[in-house]
Protein backbone atom coordinates (compact mmCIF):
# COMPACT_ATOMS: atom_id res chain seq x y z
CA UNK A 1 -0.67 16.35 27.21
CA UNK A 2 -1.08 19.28 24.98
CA UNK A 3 -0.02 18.81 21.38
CA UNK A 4 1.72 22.41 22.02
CA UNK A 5 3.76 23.33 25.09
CA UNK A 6 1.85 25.43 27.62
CA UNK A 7 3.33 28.66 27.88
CA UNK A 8 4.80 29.78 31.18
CA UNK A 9 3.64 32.96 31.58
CA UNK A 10 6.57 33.64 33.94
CA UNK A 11 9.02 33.83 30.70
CA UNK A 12 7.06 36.12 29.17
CA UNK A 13 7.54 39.66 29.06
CA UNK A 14 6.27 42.75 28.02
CA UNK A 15 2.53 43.05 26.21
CA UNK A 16 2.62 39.33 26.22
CA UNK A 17 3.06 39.20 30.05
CA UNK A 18 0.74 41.98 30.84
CA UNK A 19 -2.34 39.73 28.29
CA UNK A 20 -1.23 36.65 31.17
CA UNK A 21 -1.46 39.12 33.84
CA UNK A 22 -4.92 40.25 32.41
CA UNK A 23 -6.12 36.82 32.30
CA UNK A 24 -4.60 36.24 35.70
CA UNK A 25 -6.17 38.72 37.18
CA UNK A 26 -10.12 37.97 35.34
CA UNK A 27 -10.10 33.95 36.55
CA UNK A 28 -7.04 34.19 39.94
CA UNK A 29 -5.38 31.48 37.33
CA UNK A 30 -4.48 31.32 34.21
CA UNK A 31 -6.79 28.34 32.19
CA UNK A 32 -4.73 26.48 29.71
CA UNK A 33 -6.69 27.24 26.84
CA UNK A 34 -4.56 30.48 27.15
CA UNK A 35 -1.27 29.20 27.80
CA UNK A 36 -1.42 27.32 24.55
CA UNK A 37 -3.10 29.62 22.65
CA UNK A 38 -0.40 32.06 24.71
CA UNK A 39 2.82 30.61 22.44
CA UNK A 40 1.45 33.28 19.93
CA UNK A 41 1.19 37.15 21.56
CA UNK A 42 -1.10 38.17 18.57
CA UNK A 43 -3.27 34.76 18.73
CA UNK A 44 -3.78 35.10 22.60
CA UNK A 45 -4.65 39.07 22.28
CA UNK A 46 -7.31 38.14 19.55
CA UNK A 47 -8.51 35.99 21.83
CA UNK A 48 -8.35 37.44 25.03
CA UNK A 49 -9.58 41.19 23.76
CA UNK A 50 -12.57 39.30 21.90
CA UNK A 51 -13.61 38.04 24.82
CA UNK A 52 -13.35 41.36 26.62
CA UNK A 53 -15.04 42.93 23.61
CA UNK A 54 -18.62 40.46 24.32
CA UNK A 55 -18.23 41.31 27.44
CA UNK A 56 -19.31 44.74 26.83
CA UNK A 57 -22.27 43.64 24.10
CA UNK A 58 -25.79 43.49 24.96
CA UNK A 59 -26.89 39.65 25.04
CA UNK A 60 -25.62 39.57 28.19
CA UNK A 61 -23.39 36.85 30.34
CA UNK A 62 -25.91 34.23 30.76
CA UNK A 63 -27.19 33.91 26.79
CA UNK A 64 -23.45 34.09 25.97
CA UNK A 65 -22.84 31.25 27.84
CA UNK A 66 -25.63 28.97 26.47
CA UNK A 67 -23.79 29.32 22.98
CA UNK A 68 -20.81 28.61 24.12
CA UNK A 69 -21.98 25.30 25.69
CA UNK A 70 -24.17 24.39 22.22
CA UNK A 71 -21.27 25.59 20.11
CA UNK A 72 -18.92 23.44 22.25
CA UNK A 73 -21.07 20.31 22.16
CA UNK A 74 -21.23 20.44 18.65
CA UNK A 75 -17.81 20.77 17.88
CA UNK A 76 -16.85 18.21 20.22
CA UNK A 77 -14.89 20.68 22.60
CA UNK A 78 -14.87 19.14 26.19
CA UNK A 79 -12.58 22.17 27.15
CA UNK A 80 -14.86 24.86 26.48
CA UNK A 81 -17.70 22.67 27.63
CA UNK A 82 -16.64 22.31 30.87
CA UNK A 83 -15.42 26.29 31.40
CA UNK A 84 -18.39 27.71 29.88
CA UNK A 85 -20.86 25.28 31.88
CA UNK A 86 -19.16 26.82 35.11
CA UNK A 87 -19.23 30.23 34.00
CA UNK A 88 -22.79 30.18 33.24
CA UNK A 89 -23.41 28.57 36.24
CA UNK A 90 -21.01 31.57 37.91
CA UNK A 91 -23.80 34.17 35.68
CA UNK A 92 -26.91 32.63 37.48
CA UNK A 93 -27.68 30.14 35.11
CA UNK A 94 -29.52 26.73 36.63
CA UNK A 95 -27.34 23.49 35.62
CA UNK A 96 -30.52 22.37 34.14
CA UNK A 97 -30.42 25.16 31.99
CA UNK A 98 -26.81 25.08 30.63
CA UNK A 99 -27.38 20.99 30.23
CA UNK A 100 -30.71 22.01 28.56
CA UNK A 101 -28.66 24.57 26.12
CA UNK A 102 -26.07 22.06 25.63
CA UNK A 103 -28.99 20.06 24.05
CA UNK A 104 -29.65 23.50 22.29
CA UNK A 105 -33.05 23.25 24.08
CA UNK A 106 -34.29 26.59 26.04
CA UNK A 107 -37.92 26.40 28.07
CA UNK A 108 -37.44 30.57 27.12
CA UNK A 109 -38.68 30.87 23.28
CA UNK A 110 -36.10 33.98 22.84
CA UNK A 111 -33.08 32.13 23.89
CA UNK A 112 -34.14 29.12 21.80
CA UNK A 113 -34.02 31.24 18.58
CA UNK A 114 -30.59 31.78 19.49
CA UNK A 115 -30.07 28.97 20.08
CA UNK A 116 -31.67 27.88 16.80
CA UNK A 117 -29.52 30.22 15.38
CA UNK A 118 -26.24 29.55 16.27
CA UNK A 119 -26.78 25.71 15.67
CA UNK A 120 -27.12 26.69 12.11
CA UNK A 121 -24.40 29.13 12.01
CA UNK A 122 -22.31 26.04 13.42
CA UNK A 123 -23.93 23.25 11.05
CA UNK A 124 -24.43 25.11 7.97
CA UNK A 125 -20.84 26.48 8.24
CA UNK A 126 -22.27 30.15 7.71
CA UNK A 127 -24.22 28.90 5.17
CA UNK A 128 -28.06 30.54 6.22
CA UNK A 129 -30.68 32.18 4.47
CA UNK A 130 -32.65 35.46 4.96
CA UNK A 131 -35.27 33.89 7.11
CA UNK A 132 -33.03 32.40 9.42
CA UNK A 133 -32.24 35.67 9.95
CA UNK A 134 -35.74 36.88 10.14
CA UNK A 135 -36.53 33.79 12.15
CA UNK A 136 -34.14 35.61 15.26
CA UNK A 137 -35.32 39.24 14.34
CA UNK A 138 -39.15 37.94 14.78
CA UNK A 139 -38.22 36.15 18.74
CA UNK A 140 -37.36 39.88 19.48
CA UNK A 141 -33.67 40.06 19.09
CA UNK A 142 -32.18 43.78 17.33
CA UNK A 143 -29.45 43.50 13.93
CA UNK A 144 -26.54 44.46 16.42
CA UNK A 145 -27.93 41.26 18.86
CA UNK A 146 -28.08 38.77 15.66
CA UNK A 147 -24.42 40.41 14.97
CA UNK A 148 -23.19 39.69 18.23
CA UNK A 149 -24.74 35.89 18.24
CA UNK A 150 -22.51 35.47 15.06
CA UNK A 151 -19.60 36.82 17.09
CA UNK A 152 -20.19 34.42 20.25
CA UNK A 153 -20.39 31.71 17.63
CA UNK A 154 -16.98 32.50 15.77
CA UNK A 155 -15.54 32.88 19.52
CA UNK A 156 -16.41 29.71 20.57
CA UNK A 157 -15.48 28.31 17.16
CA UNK A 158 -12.45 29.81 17.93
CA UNK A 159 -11.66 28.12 21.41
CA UNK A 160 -13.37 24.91 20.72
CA UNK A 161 -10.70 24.93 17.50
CA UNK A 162 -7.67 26.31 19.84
CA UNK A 163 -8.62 23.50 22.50
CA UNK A 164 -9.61 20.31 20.28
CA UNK A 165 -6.61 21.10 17.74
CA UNK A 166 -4.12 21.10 20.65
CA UNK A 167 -5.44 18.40 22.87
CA UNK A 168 -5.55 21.13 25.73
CA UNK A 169 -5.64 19.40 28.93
CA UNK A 170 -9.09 20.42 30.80
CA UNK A 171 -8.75 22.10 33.78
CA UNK A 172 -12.34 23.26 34.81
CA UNK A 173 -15.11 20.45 36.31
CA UNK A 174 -15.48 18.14 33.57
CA UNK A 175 -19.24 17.86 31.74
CA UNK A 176 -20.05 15.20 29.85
CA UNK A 177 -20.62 15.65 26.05
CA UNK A 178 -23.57 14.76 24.52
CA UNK A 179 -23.60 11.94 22.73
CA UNK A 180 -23.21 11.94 19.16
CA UNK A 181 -26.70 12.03 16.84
């Protein structure tokens, strides 16, 4: 059970209601993660419209997606782990592949310097140097792609935080965690 009630979107009611109906209409349910993240209209918008915000960037669905699973592995996050391995899954990505980027392993040398990347971001809290930057420039990705790596990884640190925090009940296939190293 969650550690904060899960909002019923039915007793909602004006910009709150239509974020629900938003979310409603993206997944034809509304996940938990945003009914408890949902007892807050300003913490749910941040969330939702950050979402819809990627959405619109240039990595692209399936890279986003391969963060998310790392960034939820190594935070612990069985929520996000589980949503994001079916949504990558949902963006044409192999299950071998999202287990693979779980492990923060990619066969493709571009999406392992993101991946490289955003296990640092996550590890080093931040805390990188100019040529781990230079080390994603060189695989081929632009300043506005590292940027937007940095944003999928605050995202997901975001969720993974929203989900763990609250004990938010998983409601997507589960995937097993890694074990810890």
């Amino acid at each position: 059970m969650s550690n904060l009630p899960l909002q019923n979107p039915e007793n909602t009611s004006g910009d709150h209601k239509e974020l629900f109906d938003q979310i409603n209409g993206a997944f034809g349910v509304i996940p938990n993660m945003f009914k408890a993240i949902g007892n807050s209209s300003a913490a749910l918008e941040s969330m939702w419209t950050s979402f819809g915000a990627l959405g619109k960037g240039t990595l692209g669905a399936k890279l986003g997606e391969q963060i998310a699973v790392l960034v939820a592995d190594i935070n612990r996050c069985e929520y996000c782990l589980a949503a994001h391995t079916m949504l990558g899954q949902n963006a044409g990505v192999s299950e071998q592949e999202m287990a693979s980027a779980q492990a923060g392993q990619s066969s493709d040398p571009k999406t392992q310097a993101a991946l490289d990347f955003s296990a640092k971001l996550v590890n080093n809290r931040a805390n990188i140097s100019k040529a781990d930057v230079d080390a994603v420039r060189d695989a081929g990705f632009s300043d506005g792609e590292i940027a937007e790596i940095l944003a999928h990884v605050a995202l997901n640190i975001f969720t993974n935080y929203t989900n763990v925090a609250f004990g938010v009940e998983v409601d997507f296939p589960k995937v097993n965690l890694r074990q810890a190293a």
